[in-house]
N, C-alpha and C. Protein backbone atom coordinates (compact mmCIF):
# COMPACT_ATOMS: atom_id res chain seq x y z
N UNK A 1 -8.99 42.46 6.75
CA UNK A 1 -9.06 41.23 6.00
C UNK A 1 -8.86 40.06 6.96
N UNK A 2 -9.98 39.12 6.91
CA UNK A 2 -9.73 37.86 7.51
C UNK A 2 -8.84 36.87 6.90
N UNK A 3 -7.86 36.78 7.73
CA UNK A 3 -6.89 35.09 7.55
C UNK A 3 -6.77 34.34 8.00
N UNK A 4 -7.17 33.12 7.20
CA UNK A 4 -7.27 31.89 8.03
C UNK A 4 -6.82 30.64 7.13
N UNK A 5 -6.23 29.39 7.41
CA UNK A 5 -5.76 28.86 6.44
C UNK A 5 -6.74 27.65 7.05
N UNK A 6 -6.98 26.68 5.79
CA UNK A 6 -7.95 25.14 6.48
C UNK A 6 -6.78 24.59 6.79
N UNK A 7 -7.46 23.38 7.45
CA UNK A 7 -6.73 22.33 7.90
C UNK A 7 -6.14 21.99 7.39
N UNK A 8 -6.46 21.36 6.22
CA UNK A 8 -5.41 20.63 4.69
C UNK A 8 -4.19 21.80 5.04
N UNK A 9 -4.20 22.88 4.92
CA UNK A 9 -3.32 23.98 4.60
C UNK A 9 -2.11 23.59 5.81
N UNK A 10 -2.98 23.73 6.80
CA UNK A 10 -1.97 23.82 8.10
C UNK A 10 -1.22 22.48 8.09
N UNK A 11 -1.92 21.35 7.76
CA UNK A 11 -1.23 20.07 7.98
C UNK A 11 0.02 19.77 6.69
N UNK A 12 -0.37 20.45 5.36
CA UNK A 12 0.73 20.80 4.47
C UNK A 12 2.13 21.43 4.96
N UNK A 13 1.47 22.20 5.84
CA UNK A 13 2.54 23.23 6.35
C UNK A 13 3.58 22.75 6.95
N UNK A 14 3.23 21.81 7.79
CA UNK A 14 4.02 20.78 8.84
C UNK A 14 5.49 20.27 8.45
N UNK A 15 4.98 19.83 6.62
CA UNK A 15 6.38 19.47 5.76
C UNK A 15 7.47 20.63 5.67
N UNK A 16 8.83 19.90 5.85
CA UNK A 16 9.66 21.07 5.73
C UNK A 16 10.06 20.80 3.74
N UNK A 17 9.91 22.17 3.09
CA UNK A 17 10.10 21.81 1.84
C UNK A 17 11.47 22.20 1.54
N UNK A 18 12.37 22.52 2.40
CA UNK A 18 13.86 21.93 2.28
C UNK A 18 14.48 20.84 2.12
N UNK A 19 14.07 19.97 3.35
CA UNK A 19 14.29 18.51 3.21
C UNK A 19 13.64 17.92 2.03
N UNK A 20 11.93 18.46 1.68
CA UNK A 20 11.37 17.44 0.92
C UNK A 20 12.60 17.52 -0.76
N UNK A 21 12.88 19.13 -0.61
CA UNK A 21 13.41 19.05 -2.23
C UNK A 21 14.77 18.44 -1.79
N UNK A 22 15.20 18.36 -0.83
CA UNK A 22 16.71 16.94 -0.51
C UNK A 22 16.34 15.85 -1.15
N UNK A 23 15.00 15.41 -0.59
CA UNK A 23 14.98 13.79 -1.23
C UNK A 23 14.30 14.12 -2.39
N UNK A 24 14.14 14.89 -3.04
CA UNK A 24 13.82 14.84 -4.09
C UNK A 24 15.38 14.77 -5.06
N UNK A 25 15.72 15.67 -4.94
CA UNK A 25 17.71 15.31 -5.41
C UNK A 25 18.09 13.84 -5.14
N UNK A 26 17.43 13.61 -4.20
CA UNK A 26 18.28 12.37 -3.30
C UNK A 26 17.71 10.93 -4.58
N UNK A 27 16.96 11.65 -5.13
CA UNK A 27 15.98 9.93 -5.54
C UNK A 27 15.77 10.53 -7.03
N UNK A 28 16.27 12.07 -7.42
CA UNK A 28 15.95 11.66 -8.35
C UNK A 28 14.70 11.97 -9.53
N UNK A 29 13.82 12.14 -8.29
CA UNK A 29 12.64 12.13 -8.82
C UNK A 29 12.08 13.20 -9.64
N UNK A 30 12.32 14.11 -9.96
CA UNK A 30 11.70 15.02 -11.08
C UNK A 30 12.85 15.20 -12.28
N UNK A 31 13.13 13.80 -12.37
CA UNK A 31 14.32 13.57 -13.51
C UNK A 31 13.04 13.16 -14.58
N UNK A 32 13.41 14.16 -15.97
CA UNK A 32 12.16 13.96 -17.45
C UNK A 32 11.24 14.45 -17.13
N UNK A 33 10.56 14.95 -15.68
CA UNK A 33 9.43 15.78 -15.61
C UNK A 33 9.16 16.93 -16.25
N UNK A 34 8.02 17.00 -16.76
CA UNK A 34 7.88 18.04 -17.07
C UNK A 34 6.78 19.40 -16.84
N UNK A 35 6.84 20.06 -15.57
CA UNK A 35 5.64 20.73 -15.23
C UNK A 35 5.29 20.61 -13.69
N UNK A 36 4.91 19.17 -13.61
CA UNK A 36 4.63 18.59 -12.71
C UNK A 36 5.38 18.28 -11.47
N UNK A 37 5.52 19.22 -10.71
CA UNK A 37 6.42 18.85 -9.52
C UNK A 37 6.17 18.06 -8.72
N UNK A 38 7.22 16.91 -8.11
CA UNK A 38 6.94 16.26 -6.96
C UNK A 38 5.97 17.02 -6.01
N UNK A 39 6.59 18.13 -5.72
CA UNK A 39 5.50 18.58 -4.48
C UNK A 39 4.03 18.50 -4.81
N UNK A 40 3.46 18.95 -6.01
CA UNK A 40 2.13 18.68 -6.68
C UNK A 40 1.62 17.31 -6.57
N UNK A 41 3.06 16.47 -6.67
CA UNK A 41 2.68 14.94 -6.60
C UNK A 41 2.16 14.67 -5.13
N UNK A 42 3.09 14.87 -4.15
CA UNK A 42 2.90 14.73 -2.38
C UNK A 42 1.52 15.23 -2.18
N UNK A 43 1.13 16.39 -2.75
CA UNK A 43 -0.33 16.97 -1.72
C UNK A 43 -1.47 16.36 -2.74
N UNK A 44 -1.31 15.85 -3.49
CA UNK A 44 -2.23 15.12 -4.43
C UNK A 44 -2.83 13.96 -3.51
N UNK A 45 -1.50 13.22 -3.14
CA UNK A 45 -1.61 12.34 -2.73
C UNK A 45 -1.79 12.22 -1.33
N UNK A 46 -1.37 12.79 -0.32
CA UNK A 46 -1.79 13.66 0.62
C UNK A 46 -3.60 14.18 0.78
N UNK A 47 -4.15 14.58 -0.24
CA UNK A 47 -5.70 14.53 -0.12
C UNK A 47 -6.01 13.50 -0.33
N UNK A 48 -5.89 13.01 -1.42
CA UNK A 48 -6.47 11.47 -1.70
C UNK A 48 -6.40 10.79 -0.24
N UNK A 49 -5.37 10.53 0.61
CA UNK A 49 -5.72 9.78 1.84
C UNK A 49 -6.49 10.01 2.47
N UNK A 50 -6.09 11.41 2.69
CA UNK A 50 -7.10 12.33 4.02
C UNK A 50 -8.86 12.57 3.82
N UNK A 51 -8.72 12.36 2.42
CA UNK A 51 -10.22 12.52 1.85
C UNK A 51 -10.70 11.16 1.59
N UNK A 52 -10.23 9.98 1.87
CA UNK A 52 -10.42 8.76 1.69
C UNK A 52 -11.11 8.61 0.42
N UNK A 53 -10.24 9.09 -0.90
CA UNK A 53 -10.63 9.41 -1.86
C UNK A 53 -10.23 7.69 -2.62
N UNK A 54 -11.19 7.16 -3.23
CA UNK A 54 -11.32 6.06 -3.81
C UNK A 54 -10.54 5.59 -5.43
N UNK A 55 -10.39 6.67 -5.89
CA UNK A 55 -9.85 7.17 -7.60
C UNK A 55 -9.07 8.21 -7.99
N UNK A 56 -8.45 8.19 -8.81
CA UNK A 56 -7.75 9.44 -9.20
C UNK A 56 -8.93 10.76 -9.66
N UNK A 57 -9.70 9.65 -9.83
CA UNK A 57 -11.18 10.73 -10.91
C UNK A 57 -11.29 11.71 -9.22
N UNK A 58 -11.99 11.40 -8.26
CA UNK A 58 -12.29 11.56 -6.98
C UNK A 58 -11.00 12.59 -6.29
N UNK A 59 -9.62 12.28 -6.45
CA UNK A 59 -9.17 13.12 -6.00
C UNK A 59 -8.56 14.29 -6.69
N UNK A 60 -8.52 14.27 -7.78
CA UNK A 60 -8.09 15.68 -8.70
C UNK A 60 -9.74 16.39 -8.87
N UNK A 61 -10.75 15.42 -8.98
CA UNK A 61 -12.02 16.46 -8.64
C UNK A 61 -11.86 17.05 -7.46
N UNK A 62 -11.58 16.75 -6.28
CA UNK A 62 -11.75 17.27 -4.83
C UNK A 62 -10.75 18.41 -4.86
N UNK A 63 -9.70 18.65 -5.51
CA UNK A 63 -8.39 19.53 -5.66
C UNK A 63 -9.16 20.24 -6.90
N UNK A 64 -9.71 20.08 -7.65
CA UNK A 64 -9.75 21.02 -8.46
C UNK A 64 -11.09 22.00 -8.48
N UNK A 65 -12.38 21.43 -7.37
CA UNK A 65 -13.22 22.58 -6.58
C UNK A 65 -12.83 23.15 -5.55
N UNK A 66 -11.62 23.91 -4.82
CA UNK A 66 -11.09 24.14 -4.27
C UNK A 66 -11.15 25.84 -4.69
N UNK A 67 -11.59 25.59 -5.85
CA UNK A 67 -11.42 27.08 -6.42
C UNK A 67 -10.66 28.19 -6.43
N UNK A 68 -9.03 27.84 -6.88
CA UNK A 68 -8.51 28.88 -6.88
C UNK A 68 -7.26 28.29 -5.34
N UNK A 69 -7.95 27.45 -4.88
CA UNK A 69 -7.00 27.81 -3.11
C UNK A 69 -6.05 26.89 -3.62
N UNK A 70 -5.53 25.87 -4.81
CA UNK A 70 -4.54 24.99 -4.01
C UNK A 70 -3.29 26.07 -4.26
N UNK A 71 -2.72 27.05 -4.10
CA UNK A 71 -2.00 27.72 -4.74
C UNK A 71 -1.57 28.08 -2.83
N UNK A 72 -2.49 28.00 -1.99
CA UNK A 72 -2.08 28.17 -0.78
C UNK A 72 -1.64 27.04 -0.10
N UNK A 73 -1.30 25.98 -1.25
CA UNK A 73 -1.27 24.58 -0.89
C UNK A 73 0.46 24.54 -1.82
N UNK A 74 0.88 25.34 -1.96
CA UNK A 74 1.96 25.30 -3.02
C UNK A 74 2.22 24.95 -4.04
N UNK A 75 0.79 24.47 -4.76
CA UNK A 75 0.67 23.97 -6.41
C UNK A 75 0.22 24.90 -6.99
N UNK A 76 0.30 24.85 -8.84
CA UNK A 76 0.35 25.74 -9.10
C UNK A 76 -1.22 25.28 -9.64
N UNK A 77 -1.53 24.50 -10.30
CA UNK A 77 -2.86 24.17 -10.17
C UNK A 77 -3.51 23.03 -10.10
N UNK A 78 -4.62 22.40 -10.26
CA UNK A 78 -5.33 20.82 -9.82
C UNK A 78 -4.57 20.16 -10.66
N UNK A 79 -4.05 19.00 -10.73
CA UNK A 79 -3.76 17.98 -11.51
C UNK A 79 -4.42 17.43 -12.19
N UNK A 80 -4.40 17.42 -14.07
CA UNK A 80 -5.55 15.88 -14.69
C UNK A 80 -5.20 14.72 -14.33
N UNK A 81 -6.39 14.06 -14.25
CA UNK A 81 -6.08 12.46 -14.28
C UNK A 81 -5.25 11.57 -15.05
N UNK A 82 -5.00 11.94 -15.85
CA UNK A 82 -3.63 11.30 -16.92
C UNK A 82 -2.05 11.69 -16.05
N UNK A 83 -2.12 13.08 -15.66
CA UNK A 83 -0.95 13.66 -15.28
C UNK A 83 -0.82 12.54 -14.10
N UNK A 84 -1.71 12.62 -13.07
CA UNK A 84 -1.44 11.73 -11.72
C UNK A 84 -1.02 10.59 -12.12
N UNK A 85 -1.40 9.96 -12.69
CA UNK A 85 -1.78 8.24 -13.11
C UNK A 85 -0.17 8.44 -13.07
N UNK A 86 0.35 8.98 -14.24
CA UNK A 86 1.66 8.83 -15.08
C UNK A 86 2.84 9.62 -13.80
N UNK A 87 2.61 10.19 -13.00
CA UNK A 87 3.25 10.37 -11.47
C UNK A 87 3.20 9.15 -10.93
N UNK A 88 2.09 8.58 -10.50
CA UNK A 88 2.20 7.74 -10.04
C UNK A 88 2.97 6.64 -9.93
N UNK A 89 3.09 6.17 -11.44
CA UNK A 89 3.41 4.90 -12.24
C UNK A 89 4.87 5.52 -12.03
N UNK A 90 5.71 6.50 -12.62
CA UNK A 90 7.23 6.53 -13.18
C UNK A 90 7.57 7.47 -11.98
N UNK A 91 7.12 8.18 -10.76
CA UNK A 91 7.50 8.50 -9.73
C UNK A 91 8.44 7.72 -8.84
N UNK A 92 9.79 7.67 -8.46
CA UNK A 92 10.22 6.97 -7.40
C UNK A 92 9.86 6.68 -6.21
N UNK A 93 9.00 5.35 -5.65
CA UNK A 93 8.46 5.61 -4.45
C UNK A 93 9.07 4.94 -3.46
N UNK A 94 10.59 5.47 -3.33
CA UNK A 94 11.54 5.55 -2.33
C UNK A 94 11.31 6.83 -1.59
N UNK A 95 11.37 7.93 -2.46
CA UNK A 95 11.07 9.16 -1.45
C UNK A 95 9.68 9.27 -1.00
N UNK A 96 9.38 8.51 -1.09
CA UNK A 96 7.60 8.94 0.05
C UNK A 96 7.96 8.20 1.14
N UNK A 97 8.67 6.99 1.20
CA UNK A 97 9.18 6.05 2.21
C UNK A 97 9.98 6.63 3.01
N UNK A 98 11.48 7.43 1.97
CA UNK A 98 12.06 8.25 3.57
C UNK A 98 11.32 9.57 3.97
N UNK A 99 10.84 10.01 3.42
CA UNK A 99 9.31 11.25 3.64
C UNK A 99 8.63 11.02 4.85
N UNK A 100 8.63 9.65 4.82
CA UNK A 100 7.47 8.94 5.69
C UNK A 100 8.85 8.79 7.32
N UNK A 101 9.32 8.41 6.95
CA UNK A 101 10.62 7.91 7.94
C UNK A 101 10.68 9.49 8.39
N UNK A 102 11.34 10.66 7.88
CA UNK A 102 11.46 11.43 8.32
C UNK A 102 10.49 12.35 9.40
N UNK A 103 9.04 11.69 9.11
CA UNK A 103 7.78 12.61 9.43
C UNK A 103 7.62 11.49 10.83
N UNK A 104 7.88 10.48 11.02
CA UNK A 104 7.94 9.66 12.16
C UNK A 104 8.96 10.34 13.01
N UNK A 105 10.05 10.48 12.56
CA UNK A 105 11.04 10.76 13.37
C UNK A 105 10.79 12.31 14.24
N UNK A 106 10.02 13.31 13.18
CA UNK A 106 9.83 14.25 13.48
C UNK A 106 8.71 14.66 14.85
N UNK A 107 7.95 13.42 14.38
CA UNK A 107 6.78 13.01 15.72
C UNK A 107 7.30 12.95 16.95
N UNK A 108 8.22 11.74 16.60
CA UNK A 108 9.31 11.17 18.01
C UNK A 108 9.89 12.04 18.28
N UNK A 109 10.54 13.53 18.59
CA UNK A 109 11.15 13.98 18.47
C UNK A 109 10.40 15.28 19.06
N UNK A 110 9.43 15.67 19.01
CA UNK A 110 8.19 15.84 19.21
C UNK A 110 7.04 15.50 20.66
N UNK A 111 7.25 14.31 20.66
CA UNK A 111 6.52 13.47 21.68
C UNK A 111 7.30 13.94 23.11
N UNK A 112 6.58 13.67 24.10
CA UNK A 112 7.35 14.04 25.34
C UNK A 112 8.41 13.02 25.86
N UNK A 113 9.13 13.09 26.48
CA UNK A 113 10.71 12.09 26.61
C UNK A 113 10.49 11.46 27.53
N UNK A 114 9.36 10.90 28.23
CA UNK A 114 9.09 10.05 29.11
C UNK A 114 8.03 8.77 28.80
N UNK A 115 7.75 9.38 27.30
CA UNK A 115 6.98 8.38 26.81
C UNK A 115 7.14 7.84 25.38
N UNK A 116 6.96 6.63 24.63
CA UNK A 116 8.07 6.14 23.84
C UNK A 116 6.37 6.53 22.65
N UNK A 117 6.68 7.16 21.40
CA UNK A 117 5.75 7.28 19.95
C UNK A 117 5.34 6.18 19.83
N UNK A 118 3.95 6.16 19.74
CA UNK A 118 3.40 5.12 19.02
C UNK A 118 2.07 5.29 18.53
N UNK A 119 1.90 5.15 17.71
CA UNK A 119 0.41 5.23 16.69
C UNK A 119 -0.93 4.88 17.23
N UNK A 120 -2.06 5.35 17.54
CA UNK A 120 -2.91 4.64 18.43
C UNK A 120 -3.66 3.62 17.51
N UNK A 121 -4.09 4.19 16.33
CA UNK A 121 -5.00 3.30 15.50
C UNK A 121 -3.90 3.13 14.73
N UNK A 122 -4.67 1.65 13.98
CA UNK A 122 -3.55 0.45 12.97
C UNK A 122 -3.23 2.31 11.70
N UNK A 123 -2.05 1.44 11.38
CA UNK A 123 -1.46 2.31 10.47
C UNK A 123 -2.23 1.55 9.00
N UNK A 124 -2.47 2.55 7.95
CA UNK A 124 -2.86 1.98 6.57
C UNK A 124 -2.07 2.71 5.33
N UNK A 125 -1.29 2.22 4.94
CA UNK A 125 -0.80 2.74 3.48
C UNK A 125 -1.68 2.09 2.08
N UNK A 126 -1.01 2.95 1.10
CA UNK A 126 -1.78 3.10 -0.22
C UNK A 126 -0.77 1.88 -0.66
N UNK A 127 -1.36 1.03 -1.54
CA UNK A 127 -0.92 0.35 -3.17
C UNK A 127 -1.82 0.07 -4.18
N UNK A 128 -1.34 0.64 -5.38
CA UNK A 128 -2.36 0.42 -6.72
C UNK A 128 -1.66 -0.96 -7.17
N UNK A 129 -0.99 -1.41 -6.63
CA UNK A 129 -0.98 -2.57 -7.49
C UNK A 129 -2.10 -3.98 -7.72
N UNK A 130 -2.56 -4.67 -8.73
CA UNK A 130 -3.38 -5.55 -9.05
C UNK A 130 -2.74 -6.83 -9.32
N UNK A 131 -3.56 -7.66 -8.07
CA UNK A 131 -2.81 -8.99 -7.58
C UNK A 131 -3.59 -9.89 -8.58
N UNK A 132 -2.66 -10.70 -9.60
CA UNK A 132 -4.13 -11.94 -10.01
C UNK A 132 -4.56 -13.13 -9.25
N UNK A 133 -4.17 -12.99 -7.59
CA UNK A 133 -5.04 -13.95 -7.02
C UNK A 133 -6.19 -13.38 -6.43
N UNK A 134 -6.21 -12.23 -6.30
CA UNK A 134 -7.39 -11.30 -6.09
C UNK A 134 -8.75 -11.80 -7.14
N UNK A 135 -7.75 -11.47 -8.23
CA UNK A 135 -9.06 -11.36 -9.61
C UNK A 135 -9.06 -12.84 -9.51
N UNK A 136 -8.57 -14.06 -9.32
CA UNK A 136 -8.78 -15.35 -9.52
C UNK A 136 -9.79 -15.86 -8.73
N UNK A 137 -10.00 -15.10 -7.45
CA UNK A 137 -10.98 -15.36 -6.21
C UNK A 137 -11.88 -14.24 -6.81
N UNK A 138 -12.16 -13.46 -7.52
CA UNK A 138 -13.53 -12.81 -7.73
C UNK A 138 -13.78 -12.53 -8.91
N UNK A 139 -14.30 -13.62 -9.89
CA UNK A 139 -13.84 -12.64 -11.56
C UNK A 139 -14.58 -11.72 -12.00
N UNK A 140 -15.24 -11.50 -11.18
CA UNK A 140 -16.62 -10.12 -11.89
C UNK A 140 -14.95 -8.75 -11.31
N UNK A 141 -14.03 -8.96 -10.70
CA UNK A 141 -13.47 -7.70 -10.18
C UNK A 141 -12.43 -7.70 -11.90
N UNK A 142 -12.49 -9.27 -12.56
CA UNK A 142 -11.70 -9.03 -13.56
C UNK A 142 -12.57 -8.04 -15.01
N UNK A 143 -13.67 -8.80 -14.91
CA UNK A 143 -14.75 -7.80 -15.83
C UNK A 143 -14.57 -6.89 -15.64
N UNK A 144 -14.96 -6.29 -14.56
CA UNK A 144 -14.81 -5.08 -14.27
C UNK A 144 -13.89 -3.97 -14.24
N UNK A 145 -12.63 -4.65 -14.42
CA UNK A 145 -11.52 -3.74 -14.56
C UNK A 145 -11.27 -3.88 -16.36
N UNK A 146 -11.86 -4.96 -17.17
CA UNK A 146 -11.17 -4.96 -18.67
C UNK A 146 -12.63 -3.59 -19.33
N UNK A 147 -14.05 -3.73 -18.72
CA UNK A 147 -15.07 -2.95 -18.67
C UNK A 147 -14.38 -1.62 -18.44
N UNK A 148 -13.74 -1.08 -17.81
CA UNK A 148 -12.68 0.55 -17.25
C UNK A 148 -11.92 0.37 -17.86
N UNK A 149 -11.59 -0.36 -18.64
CA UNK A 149 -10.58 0.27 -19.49
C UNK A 149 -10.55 0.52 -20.87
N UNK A 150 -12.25 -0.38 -21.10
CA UNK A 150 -12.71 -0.17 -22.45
C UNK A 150 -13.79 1.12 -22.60
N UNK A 151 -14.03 1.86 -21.58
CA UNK A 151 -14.13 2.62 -21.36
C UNK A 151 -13.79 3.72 -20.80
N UNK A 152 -12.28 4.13 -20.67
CA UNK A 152 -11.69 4.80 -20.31
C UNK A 152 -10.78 5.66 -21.69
C-alpha cells in the first residue's frame, strides 16, 4: 500500500494540537459549541488562505471534494456554509492571534542563529469586516451586497 500525505496534510501537521487545545482552554473558545470544533474551524480557515479562496461558498466547496480525505486533516467532515459563517462571527479571534504568535516563534526558533526571521514577501491577513467608507466610495459594492443577501 502506497502512503503519502498532500501538502495541505503535511503543513496541518506542523501544528502542535496540544498547545492548539491550550489556547483553546485559554480563550475559551468552544464554550456553547456544538459539534464544531475549533480545530475544524483552524483548517477551514487554513484552506481558505492557502487556496486563495474568495467565499465561504468556495472554501467548504474545496473541503468538501476532497472526498472522504479531510479526516486525514483531523476533521470529522466538510463544514456548511452557515456552520463557518456562525464560527466565524462568535469564534474568539484572540486565539488565532496567539496561534499566529506561537507559529512565528516556532519559525524563529527554527531559523539558523546567525541570522535574525524575517518574512520575505509582505505578510497578508484575513478581515470580513465591512467598512461604510468603502461602500460610500463605491455604491454599486452597496447594491451588491443588499442583492446577496436578498438572495441568500
Amino acid at each position: 500500500m502506497v502512503r503519502c500525505a498532500s501538502l495541505f496534510s503535511q503543513l496541518v501537521a506542523l501544528f502542535n494540537r496540544g498547545h492548539f487545545y491550550q489556547l483553546v482552554r485559554k480563550h475559551r473558545a468552544e464554550h456553547y459549541s456544538k459539534g464544531y470544533s475549533s480545530w475544524d474551524h483552524f483548517v477551514a480557515m487554513l484552506f481558505c488562505q492557502l487556496a486563495q479562496a474568495k467565499s465561504l461558498r468556495e472554501t467548504c466547496g474545496g473541503l468538501a471534494c476532497t472526498m472522504g480525505k479531510v479526516r486525514h486533516l483531523g476533521m470529522k467532515e466538510p463544514p456548511n456554509e452557515s456552520t463557518l459563517s456562525y464560527a466565524n462571527t462568535h469564534r474568539p479571534w484572540g486565539m488565532f492571534r496567539d496561534l499566529f504568535y506561537e507559529t512565528v516563534n516556532m519559525c524563529k526558533t527554527a531559523a539558523p542563529k546567525n541570522r535574525k526571521f524575517l518574512f520575505r514577501n509582505k505578510l497578508l491577513s484575513l478581515d470580513a469586516t465591512t467598512l461604510s467608507l468603502c461602500l460610500a466610495l463605491f455604491p454599486w459594492a452597496e447594491f451588491r451586497q443588499k442583492q446577496d443577501t436578498v438572495f441568500s
